[in-house]
Protein backbone atom coordinates (compact mmCIF):
# COMPACT_ATOMS: atom_id res chain seq x y z
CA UNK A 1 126.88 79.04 92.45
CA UNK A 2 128.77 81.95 93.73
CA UNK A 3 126.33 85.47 95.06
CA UNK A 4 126.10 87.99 92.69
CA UNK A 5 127.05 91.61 94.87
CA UNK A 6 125.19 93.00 91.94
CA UNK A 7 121.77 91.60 93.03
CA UNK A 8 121.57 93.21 96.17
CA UNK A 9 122.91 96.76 94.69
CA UNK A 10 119.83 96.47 92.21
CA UNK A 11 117.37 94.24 93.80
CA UNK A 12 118.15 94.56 97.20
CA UNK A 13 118.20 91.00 97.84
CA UNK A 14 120.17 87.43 96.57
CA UNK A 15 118.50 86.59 93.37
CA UNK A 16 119.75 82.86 93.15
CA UNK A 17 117.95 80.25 92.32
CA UNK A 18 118.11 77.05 94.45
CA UNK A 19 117.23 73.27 93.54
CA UNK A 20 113.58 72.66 93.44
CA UNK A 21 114.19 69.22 95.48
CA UNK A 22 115.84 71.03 98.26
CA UNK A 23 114.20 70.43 101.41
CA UNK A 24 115.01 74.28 102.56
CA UNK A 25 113.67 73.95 106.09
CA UNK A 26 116.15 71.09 106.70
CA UNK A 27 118.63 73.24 104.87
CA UNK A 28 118.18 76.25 107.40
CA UNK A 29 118.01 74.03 109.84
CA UNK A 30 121.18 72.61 109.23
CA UNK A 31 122.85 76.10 108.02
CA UNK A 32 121.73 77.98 111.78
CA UNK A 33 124.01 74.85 113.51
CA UNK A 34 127.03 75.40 111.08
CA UNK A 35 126.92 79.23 111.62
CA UNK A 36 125.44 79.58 114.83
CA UNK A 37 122.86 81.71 113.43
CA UNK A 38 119.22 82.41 114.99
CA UNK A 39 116.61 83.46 112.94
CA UNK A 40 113.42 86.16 114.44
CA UNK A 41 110.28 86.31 112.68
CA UNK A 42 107.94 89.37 113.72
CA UNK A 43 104.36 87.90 114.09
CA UNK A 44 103.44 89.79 110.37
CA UNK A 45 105.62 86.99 108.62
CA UNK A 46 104.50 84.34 106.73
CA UNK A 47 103.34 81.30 108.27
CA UNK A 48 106.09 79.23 106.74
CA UNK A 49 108.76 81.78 108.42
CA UNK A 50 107.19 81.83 111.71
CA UNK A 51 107.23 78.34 111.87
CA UNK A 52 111.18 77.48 111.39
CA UNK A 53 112.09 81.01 113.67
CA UNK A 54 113.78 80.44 117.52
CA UNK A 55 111.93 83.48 117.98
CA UNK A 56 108.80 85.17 117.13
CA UNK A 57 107.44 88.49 118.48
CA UNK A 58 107.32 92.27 118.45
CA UNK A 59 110.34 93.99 116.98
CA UNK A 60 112.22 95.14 120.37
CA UNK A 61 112.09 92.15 121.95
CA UNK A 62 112.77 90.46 119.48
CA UNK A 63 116.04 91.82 119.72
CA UNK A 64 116.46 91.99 123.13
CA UNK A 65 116.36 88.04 123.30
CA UNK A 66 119.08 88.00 120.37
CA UNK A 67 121.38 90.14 122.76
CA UNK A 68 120.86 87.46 125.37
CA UNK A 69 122.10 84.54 123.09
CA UNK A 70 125.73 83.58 121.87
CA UNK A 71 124.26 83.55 118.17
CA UNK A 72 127.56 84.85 116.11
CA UNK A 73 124.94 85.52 113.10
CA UNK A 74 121.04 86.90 113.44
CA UNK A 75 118.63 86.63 110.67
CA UNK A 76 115.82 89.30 111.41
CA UNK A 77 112.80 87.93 109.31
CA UNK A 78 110.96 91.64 109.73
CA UNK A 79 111.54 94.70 108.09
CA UNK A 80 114.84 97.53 108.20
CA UNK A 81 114.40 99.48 110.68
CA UNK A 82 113.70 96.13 113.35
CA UNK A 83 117.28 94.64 112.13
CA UNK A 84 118.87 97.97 112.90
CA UNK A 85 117.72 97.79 116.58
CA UNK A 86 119.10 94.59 116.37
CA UNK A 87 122.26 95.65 115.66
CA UNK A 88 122.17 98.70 117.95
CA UNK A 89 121.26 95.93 120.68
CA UNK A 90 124.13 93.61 119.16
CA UNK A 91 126.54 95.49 117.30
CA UNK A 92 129.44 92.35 117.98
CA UNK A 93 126.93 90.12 115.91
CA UNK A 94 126.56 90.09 112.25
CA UNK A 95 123.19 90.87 111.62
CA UNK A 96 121.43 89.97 107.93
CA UNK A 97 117.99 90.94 106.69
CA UNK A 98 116.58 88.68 103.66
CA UNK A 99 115.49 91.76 101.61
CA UNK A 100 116.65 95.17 101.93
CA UNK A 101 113.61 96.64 100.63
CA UNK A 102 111.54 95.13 103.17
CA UNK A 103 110.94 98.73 104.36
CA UNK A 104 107.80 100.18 106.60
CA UNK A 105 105.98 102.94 105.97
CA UNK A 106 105.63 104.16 109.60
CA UNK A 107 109.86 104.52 109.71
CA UNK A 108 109.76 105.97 105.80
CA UNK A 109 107.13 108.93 107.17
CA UNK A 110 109.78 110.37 109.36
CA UNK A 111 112.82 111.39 107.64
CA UNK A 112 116.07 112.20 109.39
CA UNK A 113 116.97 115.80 107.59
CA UNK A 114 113.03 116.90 108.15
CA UNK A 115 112.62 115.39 111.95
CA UNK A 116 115.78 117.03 112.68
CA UNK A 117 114.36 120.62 111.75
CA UNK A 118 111.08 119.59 113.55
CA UNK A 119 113.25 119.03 116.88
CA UNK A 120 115.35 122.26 116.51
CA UNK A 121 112.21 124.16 115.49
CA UNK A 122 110.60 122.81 119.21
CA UNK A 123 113.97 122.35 121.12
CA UNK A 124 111.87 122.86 124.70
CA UNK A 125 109.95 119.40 124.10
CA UNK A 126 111.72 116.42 124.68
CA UNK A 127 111.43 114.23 121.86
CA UNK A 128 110.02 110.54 122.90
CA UNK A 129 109.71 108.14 119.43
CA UNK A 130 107.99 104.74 118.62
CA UNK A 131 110.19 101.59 118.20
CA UNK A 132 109.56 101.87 114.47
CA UNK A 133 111.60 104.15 113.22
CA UNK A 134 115.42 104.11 111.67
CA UNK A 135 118.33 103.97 113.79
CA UNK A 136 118.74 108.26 112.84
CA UNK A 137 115.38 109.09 114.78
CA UNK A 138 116.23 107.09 117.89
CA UNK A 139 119.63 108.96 117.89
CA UNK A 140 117.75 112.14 117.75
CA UNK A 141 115.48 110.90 120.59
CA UNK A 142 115.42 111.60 123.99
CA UNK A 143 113.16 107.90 124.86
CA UNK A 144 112.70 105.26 122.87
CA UNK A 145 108.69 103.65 123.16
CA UNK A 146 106.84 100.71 122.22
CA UNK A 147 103.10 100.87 122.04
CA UNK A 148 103.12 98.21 125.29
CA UNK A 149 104.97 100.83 127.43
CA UNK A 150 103.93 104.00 125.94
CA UNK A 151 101.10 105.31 128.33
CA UNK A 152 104.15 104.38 131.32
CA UNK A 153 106.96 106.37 129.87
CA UNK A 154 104.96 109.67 129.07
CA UNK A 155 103.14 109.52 132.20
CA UNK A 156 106.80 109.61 134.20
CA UNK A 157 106.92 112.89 132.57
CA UNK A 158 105.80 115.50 134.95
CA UNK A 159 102.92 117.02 133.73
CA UNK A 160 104.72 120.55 132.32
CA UNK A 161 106.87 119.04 130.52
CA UNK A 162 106.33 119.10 126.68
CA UNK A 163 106.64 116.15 124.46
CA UNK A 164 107.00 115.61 121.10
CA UNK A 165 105.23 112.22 120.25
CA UNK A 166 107.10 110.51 116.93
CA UNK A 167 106.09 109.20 114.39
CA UNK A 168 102.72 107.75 114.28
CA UNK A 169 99.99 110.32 114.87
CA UNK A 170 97.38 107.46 115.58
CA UNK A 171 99.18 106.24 118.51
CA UNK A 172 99.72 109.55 120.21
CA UNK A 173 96.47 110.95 119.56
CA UNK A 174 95.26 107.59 121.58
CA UNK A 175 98.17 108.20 124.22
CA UNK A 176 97.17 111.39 124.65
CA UNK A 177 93.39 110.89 124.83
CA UNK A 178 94.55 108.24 127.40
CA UNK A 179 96.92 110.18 129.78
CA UNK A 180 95.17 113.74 129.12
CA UNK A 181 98.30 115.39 127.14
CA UNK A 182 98.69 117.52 124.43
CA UNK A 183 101.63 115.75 122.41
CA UNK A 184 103.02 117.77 119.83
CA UNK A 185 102.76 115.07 116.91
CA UNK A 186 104.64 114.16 114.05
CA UNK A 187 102.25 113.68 111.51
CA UNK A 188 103.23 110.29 110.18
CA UNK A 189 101.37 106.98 110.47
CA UNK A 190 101.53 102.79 109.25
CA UNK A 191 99.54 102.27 105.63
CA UNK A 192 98.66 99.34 106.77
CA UNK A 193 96.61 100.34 110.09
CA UNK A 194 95.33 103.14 108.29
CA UNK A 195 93.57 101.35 105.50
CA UNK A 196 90.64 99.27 107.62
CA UNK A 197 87.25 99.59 106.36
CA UNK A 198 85.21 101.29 109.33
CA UNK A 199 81.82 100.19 107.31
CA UNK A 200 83.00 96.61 106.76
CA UNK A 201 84.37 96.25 110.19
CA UNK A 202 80.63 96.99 111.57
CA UNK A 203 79.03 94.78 109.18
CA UNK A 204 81.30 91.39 109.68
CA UNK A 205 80.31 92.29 113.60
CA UNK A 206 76.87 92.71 112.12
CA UNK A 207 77.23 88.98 110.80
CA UNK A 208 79.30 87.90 114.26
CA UNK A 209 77.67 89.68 116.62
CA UNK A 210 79.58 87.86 119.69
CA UNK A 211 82.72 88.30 118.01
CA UNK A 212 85.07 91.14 119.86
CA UNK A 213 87.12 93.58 118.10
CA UNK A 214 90.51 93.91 118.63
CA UNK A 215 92.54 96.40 117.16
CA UNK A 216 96.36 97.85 117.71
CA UNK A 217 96.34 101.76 118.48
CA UNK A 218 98.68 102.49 114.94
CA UNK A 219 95.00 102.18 113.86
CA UNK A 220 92.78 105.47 113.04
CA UNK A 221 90.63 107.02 115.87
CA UNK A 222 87.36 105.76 114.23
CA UNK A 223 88.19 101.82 114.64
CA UNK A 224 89.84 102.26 117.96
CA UNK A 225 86.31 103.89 119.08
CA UNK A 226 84.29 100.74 118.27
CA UNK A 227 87.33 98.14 119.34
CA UNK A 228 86.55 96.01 122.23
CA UNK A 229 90.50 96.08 123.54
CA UNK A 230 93.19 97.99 122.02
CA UNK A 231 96.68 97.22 122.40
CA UNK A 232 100.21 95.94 120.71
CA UNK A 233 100.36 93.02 118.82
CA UNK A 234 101.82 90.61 121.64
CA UNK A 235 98.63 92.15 124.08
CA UNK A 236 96.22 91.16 121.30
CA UNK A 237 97.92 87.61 121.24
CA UNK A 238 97.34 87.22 125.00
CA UNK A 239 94.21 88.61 125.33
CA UNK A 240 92.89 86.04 122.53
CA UNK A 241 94.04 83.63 124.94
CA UNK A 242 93.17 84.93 127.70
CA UNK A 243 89.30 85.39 126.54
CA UNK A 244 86.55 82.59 127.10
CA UNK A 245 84.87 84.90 123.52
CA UNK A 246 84.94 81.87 120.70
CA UNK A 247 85.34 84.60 117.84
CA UNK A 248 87.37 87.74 117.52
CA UNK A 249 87.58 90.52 114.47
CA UNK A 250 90.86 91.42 113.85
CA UNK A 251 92.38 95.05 112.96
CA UNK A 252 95.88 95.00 112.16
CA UNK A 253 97.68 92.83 110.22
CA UNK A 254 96.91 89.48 109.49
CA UNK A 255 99.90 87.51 109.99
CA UNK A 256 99.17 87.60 113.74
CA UNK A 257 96.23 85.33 113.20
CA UNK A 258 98.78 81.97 112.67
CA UNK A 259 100.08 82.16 115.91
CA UNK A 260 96.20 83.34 117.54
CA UNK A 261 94.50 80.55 115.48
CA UNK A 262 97.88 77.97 116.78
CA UNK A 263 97.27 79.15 120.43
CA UNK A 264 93.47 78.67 119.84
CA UNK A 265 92.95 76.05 117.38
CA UNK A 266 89.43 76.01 118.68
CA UNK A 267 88.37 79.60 118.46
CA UNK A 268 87.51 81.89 115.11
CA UNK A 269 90.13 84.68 113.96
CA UNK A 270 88.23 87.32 111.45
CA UNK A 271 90.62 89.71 110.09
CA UNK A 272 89.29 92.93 110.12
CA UNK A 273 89.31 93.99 106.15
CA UNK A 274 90.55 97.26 104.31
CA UNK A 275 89.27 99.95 102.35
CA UNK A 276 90.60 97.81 99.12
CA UNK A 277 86.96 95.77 98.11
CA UNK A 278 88.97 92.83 96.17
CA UNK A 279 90.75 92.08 99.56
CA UNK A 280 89.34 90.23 102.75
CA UNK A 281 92.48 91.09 104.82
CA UNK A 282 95.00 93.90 105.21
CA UNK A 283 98.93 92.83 104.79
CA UNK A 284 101.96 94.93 105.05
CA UNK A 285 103.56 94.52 101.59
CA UNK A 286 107.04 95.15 103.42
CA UNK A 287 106.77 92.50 105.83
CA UNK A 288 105.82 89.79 102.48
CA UNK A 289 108.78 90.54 100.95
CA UNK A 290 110.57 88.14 103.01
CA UNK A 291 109.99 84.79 101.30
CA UNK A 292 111.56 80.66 102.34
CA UNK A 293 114.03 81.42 99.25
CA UNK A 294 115.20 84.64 100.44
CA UNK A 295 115.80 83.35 103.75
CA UNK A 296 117.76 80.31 102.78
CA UNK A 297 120.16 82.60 100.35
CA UNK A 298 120.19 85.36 102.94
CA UNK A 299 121.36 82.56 105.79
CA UNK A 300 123.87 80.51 103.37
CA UNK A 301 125.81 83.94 101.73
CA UNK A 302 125.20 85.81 105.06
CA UNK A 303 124.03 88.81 102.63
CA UNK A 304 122.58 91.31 102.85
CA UNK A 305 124.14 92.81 105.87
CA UNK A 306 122.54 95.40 107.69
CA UNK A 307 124.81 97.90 109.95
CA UNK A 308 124.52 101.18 111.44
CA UNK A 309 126.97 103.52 111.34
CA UNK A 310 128.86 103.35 115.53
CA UNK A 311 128.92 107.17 116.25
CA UNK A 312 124.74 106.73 115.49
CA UNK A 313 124.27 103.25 117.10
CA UNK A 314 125.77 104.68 120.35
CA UNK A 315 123.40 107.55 120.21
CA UNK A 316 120.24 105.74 119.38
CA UNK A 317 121.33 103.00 121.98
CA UNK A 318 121.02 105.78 124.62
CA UNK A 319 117.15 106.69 124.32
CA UNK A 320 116.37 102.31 124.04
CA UNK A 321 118.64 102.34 127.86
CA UNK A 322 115.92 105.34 129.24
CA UNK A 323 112.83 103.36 128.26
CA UNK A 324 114.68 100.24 129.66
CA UNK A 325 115.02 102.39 133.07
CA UNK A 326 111.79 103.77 132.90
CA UNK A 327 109.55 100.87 132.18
């Protein structure tokens, strides 16, 4: 059966139906060789994705190991804005994304046309933005950040200089509380890391009361106070590791736990739950859009593409180089 173009203009991914006694992983597994594809899976994918990826990880480096390989083809199991850095990292390789809708709400909070008025409107600040955002706010960035190197960049600042922090408010409200600044903040921030129950947290610590909490600083002020260690998801990872503590509460997305709970069969992952009372842990619908289907279609039609428009891709590759050089 042919692809339908059709399906991704109104669904936003290949809507094709594939035989029920297809072994897929064998499938992709055989597809990668023929096309000498690679697929990365961020650690918020499904189990079953994370499993068959040659790479799993946090969005940038994600793509800076794809740079590093001769893949012709790279299937980002993640969300939009992580395959464009891919591409701006690797615009000679075709990069594919199994559902276009597979958005994030950090990226979504900070439009182009209204970030762009916000920069003009404070044009003495230089502008330093998170990872997560769309290939149009790196290219109206001065430095590019991740929440690993953060803390290193802005403090390479001298002291006078103003800053604009984009887009997640949480973060730079806990850079700044770290390093003593005053940020100027774009007020956006991740659903996701937003939507943790304070009150449950306490009590499942409460019931656990050697359990640590761990929490990434997209979350809001009032779980980072009570967190035993705060950092990015791949610092989390490690310190789980790293950590002779048999239990540890979660707080940010759950999908992390496969690979804690695989590097420590022997020790207990809680996630830490949201607001929502039907749900015991706190997924980012974006990321669970990307399914073992939608991969194999994705990977066998190489649709849909992702690309980023060259005069844009060379600007927004220039902030990504200054973080390289400072960090």
């Amino acid at each position: 059966m042919k692809y339908n173009i059709n399906d991704i203009k109104e669904k936003g991914f290949l809507d094709i139906e594939i035989d029920e006694n297809l072994n897929i992983v064998e499938e992709i597994g055989r597809l990668k060789k023929e096309k000498n594809a690679i697929i990365l899976a961020h650690y918020y994918q499904e189990a079953e994705i994370q499993d068959i990826a040659d790479y799993i990880g946090d969005s940038l480096g994600l793509s800076q190991e794809a740079a590093k390989t001769d893949a012709d083809i790279i299937l980002f199991a993640g969300v939009h804005f992580m395959a464009e850095t891919a591409k701006i990292l690797s615009p000679d390789k075709k990069v594919i994304l199994p559902d276009l809708n597979a958005g994030c709400s950090l990226a979504e909070s900070c439009k182009p046309k209204d970030f762009k008025k916000f920069v003009e409107k404070h044009n003495n600040h230089i502008v330093i933005s998170y990872v997560n955002t769309s290939a149009e706010i790196k290219a109206l960035t001065d430095i590019v950040c991740t929440s690993t190197n953060a803390v290193k960049i802005i403090e390479s600042l001298p002291k006078e200089q103003k800053i604009i922090f984009a887009p997640d408010k949480n973060l730079g409200n806990y850079i700044n509380g770290l390093t003593g600044r005053n940020m100027l903040l774009w007020d956006g921030a991740c659903q996701v890391h937003e939507k943790f129950s304070l009150e449950k947290i306490l009590q499942l610590k409460k019931e656990n009361p050697e359990a640590k909490i761990i929490a990434h600083p997209e979350c809001e002020n009032q779980i980072l106070i009570i967190a035993d260690f705060i950092g990015s998801t791949s610092a989390l990872l490690n310190y789980t590791k790293s950590k002779e503590n048999n239990s540890f509460i979660v707080a940010t997305e759950s999908g992390i736990l496969h690979q804690m709970r695989k590097k420590s069969p022997d020790k207990i992952f809680i996630p830490a739950p949201p607001n929502d009372s039907t749900c015991a842990c706190n997924d980012c619908e974006y990321m669970k859009l990307n399914t073992m289907k939608k991969l194999y279609n994705c990977l066998k039609y190489e649709l849909p593409e992702v690309n980023v428009d060259e005069k844009i891709r060379e600007r927004a590759l220039l902030p990504i180089k200054r973080m390289l050089e400072l960090s």
